[in-house]
N, C-alpha and C. Protein backbone atom coordinates (compact mmCIF):
# COMPACT_ATOMS: atom_id res chain seq x y z
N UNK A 1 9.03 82.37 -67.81
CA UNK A 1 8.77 81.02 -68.29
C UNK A 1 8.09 81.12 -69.65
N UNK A 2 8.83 80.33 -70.88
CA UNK A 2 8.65 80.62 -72.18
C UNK A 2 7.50 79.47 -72.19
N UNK A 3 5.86 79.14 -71.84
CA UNK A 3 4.76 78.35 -72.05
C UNK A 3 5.41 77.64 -73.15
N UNK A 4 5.16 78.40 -74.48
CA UNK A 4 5.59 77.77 -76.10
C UNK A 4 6.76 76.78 -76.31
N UNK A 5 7.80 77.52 -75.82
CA UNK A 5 9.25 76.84 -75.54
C UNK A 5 9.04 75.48 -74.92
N UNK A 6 8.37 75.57 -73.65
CA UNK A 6 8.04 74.60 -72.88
C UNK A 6 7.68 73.50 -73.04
N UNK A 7 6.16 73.82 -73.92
CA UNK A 7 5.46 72.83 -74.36
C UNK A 7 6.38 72.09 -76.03
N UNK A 8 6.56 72.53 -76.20
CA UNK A 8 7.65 71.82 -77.59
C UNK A 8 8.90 70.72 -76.87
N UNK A 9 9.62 71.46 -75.80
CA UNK A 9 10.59 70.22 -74.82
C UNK A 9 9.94 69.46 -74.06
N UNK A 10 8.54 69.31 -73.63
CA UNK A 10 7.76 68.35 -73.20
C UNK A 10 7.62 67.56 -73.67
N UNK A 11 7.10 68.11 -75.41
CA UNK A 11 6.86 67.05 -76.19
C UNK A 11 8.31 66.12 -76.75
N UNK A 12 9.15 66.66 -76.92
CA UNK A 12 10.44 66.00 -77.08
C UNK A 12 10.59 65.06 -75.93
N UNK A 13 10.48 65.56 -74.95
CA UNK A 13 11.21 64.48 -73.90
C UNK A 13 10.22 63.96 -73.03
N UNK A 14 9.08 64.02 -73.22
CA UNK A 14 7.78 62.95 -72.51
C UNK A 14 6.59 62.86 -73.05
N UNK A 15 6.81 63.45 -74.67
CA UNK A 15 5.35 63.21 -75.19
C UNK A 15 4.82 63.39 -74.56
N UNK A 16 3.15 62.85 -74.33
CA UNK A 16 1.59 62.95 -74.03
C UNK A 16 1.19 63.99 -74.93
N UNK A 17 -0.03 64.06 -74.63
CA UNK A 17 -1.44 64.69 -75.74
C UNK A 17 -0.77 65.93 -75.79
N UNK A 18 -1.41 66.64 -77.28
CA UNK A 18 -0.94 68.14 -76.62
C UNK A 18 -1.90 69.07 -75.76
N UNK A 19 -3.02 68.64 -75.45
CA UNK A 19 -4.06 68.92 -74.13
C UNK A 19 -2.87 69.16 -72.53
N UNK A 20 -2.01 67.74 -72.26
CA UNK A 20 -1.43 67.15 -71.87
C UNK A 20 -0.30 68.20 -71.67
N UNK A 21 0.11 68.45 -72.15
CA UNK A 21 1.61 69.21 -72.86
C UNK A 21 0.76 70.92 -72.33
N UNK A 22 -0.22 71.39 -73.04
CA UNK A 22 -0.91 72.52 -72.61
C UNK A 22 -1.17 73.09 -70.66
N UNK A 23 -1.74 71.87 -70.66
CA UNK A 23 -1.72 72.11 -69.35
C UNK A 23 -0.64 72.26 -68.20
N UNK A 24 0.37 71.25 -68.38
CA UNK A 24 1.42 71.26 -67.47
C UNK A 24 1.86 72.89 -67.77
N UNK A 25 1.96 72.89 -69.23
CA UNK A 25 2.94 74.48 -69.16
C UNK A 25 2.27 75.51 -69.22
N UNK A 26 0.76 75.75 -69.00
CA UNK A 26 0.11 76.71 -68.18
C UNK A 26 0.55 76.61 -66.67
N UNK A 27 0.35 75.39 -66.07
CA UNK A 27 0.70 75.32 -64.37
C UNK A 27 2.00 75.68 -64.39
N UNK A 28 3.14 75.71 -64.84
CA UNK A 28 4.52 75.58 -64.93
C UNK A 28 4.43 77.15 -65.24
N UNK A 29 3.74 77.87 -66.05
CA UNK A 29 3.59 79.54 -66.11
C UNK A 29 3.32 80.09 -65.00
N UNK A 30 1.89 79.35 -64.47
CA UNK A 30 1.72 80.14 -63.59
C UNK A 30 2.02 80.39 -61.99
N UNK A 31 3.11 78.91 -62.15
CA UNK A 31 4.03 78.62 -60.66
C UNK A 31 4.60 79.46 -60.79
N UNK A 32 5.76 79.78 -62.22
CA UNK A 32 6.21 80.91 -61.88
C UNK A 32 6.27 81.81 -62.13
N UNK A 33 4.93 82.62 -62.66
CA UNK A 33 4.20 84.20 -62.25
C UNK A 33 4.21 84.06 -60.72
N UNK A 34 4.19 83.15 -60.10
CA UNK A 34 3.43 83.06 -58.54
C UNK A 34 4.80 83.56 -58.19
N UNK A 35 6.18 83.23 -58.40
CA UNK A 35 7.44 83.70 -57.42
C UNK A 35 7.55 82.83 -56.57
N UNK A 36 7.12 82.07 -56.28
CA UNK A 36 7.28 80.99 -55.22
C UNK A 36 8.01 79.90 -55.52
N UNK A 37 8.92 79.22 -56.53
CA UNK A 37 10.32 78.93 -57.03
C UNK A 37 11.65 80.13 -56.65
N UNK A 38 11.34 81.11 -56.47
CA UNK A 38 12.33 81.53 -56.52
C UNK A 38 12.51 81.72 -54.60
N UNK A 39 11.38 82.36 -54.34
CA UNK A 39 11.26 82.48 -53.04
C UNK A 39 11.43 80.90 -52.32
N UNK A 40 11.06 80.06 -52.77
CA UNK A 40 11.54 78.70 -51.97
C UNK A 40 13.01 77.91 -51.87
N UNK A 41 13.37 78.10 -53.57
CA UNK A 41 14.05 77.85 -54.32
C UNK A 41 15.68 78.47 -54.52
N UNK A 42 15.59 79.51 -54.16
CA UNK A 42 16.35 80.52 -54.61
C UNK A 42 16.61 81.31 -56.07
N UNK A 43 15.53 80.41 -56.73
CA UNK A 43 16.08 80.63 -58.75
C UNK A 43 14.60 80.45 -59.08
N UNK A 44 14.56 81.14 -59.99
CA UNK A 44 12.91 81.07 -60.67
C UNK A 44 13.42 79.96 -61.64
N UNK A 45 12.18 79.46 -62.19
CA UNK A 45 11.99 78.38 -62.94
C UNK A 45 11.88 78.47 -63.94
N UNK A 46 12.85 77.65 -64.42
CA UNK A 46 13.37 77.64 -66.29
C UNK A 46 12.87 76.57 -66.87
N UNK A 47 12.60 76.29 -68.02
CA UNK A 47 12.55 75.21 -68.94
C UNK A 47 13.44 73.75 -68.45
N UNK A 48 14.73 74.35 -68.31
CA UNK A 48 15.71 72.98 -68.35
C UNK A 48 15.52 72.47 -66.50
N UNK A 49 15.20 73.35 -65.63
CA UNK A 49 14.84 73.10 -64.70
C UNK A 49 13.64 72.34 -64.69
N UNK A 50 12.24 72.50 -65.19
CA UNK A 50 11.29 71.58 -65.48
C UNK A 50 11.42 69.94 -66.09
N UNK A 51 11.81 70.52 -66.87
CA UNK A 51 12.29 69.21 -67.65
C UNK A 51 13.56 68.23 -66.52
N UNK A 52 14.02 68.82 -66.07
CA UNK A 52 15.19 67.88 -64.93
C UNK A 52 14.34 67.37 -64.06
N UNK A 53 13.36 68.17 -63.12
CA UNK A 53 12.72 67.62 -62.02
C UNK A 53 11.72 66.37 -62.84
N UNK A 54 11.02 66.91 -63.79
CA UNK A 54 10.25 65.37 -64.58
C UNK A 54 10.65 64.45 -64.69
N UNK A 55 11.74 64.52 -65.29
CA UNK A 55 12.61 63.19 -65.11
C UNK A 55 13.35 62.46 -64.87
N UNK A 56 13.14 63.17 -63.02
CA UNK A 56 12.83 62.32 -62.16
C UNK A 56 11.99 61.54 -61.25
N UNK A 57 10.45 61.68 -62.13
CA UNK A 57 9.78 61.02 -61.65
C UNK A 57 9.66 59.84 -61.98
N UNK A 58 8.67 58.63 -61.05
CA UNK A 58 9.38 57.34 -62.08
C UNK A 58 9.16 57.14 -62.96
N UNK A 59 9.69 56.33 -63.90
CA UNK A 59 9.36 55.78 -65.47
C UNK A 59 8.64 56.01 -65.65
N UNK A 60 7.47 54.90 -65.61
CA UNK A 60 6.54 54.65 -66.03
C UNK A 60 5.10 55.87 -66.29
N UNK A 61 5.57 56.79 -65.70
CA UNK A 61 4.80 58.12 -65.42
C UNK A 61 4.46 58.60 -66.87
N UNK A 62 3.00 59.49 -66.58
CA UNK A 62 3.07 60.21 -67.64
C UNK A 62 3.26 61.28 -67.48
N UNK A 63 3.37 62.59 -68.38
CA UNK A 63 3.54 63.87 -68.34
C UNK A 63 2.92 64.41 -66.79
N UNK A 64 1.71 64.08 -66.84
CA UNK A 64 0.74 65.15 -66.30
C UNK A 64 1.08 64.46 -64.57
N UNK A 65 1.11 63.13 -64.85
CA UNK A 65 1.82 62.35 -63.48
C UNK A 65 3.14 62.65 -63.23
N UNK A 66 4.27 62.84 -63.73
CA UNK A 66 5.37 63.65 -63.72
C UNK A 66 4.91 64.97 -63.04
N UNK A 67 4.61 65.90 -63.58
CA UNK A 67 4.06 66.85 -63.54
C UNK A 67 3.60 67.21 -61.52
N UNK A 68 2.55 66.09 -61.18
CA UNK A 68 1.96 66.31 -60.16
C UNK A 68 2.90 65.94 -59.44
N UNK A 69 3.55 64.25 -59.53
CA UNK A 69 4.89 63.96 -58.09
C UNK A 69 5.74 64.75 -58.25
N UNK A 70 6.04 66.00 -58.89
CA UNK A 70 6.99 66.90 -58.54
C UNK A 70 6.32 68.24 -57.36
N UNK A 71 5.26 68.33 -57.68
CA UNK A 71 4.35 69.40 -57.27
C UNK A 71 3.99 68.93 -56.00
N UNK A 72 3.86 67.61 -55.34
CA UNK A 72 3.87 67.05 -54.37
C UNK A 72 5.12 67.11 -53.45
N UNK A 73 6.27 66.60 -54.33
CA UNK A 73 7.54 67.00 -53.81
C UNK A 73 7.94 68.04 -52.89
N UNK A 74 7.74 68.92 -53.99
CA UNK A 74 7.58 70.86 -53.12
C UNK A 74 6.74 71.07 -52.65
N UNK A 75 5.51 70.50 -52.32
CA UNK A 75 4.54 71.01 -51.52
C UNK A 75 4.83 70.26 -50.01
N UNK A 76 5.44 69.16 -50.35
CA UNK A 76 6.35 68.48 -49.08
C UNK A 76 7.26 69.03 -47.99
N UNK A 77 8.39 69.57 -49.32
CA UNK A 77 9.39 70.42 -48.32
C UNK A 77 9.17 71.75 -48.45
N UNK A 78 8.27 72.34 -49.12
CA UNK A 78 7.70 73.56 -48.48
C UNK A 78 6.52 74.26 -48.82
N UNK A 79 5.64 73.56 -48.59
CA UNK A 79 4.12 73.76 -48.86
C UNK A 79 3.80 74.75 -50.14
N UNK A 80 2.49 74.56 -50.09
CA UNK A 80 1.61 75.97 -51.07
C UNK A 80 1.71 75.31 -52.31
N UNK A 81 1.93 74.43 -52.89
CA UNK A 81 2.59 73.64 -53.94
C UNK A 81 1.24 73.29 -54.87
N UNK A 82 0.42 72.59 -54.16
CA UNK A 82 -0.70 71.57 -54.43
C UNK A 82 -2.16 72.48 -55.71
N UNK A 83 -2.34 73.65 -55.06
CA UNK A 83 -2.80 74.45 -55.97
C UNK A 83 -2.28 75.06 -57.63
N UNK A 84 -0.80 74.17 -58.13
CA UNK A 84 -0.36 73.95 -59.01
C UNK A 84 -0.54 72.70 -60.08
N UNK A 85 -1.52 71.33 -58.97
CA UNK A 85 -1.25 70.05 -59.50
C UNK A 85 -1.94 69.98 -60.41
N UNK A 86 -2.47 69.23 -61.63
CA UNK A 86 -2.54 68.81 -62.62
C UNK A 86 -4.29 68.10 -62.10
N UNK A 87 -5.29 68.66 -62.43
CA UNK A 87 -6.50 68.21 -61.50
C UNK A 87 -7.49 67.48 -62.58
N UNK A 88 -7.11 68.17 -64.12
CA UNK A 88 -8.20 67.53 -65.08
C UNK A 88 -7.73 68.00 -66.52
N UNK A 89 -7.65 67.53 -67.39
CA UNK A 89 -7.24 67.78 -69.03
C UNK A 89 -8.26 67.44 -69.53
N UNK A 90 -8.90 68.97 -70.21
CA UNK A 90 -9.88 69.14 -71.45
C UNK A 90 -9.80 68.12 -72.21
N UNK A 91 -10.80 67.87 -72.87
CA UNK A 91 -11.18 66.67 -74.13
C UNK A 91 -9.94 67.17 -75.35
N UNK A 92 -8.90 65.76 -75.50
CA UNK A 92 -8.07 66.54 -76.39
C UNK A 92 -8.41 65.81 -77.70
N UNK A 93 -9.06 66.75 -78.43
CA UNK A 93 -9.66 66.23 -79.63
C UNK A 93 -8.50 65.33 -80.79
N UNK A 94 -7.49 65.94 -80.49
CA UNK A 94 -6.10 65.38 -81.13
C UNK A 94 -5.88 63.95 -80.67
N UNK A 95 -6.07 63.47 -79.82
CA UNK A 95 -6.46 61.95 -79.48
C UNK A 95 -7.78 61.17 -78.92
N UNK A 96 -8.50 62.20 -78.75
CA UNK A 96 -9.69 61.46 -78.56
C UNK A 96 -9.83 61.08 -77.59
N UNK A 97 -9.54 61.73 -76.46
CA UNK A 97 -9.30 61.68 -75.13
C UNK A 97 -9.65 62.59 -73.93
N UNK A 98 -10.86 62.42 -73.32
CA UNK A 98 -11.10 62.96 -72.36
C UNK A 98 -11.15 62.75 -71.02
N UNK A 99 -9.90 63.41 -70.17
CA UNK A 99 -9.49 62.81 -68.77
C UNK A 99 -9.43 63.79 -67.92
């Protein structure tokens, strides 16, 4: 999982902060350092695979909410998931935003 790559097609196709953008594609690294996409999945986890499951979360979502109802999803139909979710984003000085 290319983090860099990642975070640049995030920002293309769902914006948010780049705090925002940072974080998902650390969790999105380290789901799959974990092997547990592939082992659940059958296929480790790619970029264009991330980006597909996001958007399908609903509209109105943001990144990091995208992000978690997918992580919920798979922790649904096959647990261990939840220790991936999206729990808090550093003060992103780039917007002035601490959440």
């Amino acid at each position: 999982m290319d983090a860099t790559r990642l975070e640049r097609a995030l920002e293309e196709e769902f914006g948010g902060t780049a705090a925002e953008r940072r974080v998902v594609a650390r969790e999105a690294r380290d789901l799959s350092d974990s092997g547990k996409p592939k082992r659940d999945r059958g296929h480790a986890l790619t970029v264009p695979d991330v980006l597909e499951h996001l958007a399908d979360a609903p509209e109105d979502s943001s990144l990091v909410e995208r992000w978690n109802w997918w992580m919920g999803a798979l922790d649904t139909a096959h647990g261990g998931y939840q220790r991936f979710t999206v729990r808090i984003v550093e003060n992103d000085e780039e917007a002035g935003v601490d959440r």
